[in-house]
C-alpha atoms as a PDB file:
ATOM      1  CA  UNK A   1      85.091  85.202  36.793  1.00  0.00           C
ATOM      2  CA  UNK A   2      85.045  85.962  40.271  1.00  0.00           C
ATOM      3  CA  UNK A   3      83.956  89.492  41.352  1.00  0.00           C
ATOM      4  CA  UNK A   4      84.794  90.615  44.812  1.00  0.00           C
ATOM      5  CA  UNK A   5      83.276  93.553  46.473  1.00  0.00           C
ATOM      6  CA  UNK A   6      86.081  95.162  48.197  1.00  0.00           C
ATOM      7  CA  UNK A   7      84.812  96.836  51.828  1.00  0.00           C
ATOM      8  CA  UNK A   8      87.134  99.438  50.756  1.00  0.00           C
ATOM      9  CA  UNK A   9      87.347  99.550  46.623  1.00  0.00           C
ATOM     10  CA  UNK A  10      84.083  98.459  45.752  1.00  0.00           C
ATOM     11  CA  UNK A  11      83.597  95.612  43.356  1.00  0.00           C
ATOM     12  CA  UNK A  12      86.818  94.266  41.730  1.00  0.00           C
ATOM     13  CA  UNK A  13      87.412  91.491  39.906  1.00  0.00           C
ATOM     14  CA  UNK A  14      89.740  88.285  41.881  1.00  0.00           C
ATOM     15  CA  UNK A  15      92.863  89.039  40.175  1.00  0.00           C
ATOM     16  CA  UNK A  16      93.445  92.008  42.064  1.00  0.00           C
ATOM     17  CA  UNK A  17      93.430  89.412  45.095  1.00  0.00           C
ATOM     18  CA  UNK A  18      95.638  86.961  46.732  1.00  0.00           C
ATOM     19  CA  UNK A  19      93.899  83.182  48.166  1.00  0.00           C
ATOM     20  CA  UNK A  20      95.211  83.913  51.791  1.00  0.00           C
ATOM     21  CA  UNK A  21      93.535  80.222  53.232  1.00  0.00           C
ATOM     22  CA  UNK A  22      90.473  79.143  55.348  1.00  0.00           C
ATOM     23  CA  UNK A  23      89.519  81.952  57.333  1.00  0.00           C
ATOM     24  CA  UNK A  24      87.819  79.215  60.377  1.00  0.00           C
ATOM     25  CA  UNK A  25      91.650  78.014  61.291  1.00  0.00           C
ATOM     26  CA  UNK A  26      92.416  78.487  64.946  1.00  0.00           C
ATOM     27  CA  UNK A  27      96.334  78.412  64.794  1.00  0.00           C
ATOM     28  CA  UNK A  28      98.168  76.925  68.168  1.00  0.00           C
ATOM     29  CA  UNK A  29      99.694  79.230  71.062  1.00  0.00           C
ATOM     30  CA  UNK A  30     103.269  79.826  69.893  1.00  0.00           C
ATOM     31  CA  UNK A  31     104.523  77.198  72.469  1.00  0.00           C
ATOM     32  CA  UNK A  32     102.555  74.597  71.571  1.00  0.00           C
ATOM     33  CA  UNK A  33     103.899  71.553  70.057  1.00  0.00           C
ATOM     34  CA  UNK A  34     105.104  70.626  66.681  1.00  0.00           C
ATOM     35  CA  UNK A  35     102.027  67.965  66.011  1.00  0.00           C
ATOM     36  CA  UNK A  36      99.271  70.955  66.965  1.00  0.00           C
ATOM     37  CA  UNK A  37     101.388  73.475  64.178  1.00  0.00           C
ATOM     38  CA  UNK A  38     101.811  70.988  61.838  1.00  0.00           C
ATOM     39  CA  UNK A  39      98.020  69.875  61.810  1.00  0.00           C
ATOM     40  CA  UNK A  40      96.713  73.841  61.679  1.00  0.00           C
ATOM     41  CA  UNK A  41      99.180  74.739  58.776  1.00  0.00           C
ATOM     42  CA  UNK A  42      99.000  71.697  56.615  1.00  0.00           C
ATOM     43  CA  UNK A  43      96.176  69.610  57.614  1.00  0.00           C
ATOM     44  CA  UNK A  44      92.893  70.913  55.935  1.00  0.00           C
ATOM     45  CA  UNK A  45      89.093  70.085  54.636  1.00  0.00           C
ATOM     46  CA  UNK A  46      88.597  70.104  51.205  1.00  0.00           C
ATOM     47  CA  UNK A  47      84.802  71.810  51.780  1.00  0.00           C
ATOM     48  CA  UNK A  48      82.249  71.561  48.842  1.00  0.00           C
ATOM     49  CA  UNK A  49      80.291  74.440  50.304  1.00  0.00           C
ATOM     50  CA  UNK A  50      80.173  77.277  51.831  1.00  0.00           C
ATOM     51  CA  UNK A  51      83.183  78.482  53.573  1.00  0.00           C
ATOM     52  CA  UNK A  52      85.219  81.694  54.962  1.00  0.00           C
ATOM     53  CA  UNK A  53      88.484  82.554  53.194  1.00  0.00           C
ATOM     54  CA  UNK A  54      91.132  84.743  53.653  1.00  0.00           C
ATOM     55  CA  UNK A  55      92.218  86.689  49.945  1.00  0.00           C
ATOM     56  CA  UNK A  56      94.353  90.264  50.040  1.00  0.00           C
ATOM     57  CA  UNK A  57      93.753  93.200  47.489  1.00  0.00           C
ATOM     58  CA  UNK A  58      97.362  93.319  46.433  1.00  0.00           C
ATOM     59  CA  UNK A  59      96.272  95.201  43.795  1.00  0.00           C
ATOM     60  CA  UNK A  60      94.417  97.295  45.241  1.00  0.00           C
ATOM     61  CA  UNK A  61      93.766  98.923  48.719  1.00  0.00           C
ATOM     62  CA  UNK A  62      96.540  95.807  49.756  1.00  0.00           C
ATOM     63  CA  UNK A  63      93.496  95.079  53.244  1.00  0.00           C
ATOM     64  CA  UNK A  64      92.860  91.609  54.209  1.00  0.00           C
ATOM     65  CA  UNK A  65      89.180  90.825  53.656  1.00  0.00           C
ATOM     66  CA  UNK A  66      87.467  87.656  54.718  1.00  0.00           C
ATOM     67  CA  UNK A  67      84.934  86.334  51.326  1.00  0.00           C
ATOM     68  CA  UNK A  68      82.102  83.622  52.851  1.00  0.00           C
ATOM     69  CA  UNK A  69      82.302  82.415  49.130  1.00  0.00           C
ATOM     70  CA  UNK A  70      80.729  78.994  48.014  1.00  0.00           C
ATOM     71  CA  UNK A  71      83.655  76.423  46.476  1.00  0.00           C
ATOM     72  CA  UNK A  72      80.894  74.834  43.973  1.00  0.00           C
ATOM     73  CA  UNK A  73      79.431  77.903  42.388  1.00  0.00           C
ATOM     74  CA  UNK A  74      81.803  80.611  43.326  1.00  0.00           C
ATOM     75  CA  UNK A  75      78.920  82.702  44.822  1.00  0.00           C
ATOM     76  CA  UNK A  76      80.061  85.204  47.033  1.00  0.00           C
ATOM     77  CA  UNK A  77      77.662  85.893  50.362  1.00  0.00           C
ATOM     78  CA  UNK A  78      79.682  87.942  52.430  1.00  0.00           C
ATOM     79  CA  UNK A  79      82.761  90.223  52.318  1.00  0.00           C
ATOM     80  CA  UNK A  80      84.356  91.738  55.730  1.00  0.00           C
ATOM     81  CA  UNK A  81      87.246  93.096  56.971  1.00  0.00           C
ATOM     82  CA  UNK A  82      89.779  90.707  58.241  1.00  0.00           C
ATOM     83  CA  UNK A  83      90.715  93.306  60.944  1.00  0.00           C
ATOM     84  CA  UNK A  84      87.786  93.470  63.985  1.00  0.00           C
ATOM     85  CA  UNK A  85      88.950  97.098  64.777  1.00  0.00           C
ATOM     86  CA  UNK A  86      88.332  98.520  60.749  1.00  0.00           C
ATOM     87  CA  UNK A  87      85.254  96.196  60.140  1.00  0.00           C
ATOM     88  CA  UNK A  88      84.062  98.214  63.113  1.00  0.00           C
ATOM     89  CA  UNK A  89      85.086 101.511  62.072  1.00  0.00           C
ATOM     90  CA  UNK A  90      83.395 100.830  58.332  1.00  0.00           C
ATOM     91  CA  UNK A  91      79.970 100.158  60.363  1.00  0.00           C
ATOM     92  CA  UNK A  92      80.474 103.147  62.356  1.00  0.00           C
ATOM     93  CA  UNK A  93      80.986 105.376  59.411  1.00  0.00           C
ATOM     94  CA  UNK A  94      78.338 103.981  56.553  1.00  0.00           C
ATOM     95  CA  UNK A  95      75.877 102.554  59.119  1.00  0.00           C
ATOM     96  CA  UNK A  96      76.014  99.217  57.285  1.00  0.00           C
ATOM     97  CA  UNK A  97      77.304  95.907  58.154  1.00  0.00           C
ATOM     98  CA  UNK A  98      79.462  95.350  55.507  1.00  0.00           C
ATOM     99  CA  UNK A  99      77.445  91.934  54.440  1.00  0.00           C
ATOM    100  CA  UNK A 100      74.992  94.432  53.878  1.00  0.00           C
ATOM    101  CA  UNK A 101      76.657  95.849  50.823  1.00  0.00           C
ATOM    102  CA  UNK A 102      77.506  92.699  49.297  1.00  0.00           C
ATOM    103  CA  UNK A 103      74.942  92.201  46.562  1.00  0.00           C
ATOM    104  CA  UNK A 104      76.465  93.326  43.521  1.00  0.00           C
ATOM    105  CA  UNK A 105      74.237  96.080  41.754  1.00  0.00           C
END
């Protein structure tokens, strides 16, 4: 089981979350060509490693978080807001970086 420490729930377990994709994608300009959209939607590294994802509490708080989560042991590292603007406003208001918060007690 994967537990997931929410930024804004606190620890939940992955059910309550959606796989949104690798979080490192750089998608094309909306006028660029068919080849460069094709390659960033469907084109991807299967990492054994660490790597950034993407998952949504849609049963939860229903925020985008990004998990730095190992794909050979599941171990979670780091949890963050997706959003730049509330990861901010989180820091602001506990003092914490959120990957400060993500050992699980």
């Amino acid at each position: 089981m994967i537990r997931i420490n929410c930024p804004f729930c606190g620890f939940r377990d992955h059910s309550e979350f959606t796989y949104g994709g690798d979080a490192s994608i750089v998608f094309p300009d909306l006028d660029a060509s068919s080849e460069a959209w094709i390659d960033a939607v469907f084109h991807r590294d299967n990492i054994d490693g660490v790597q950034r994802e993407t998952w949504h509490h849609v049963h939860g708080c229903r925020m985008w978080v990004v998990v730095t989560r190992d794909t050979v042991t599941h171990e979670i590292s780091a949890v963050e807001p997706a959003h730049q603007g509330i990861k901010l406003v989180l820091e602001a208001m506990t003092g914490l970086s959120s990957s400060d918060e993500d050992q699980q007690p």
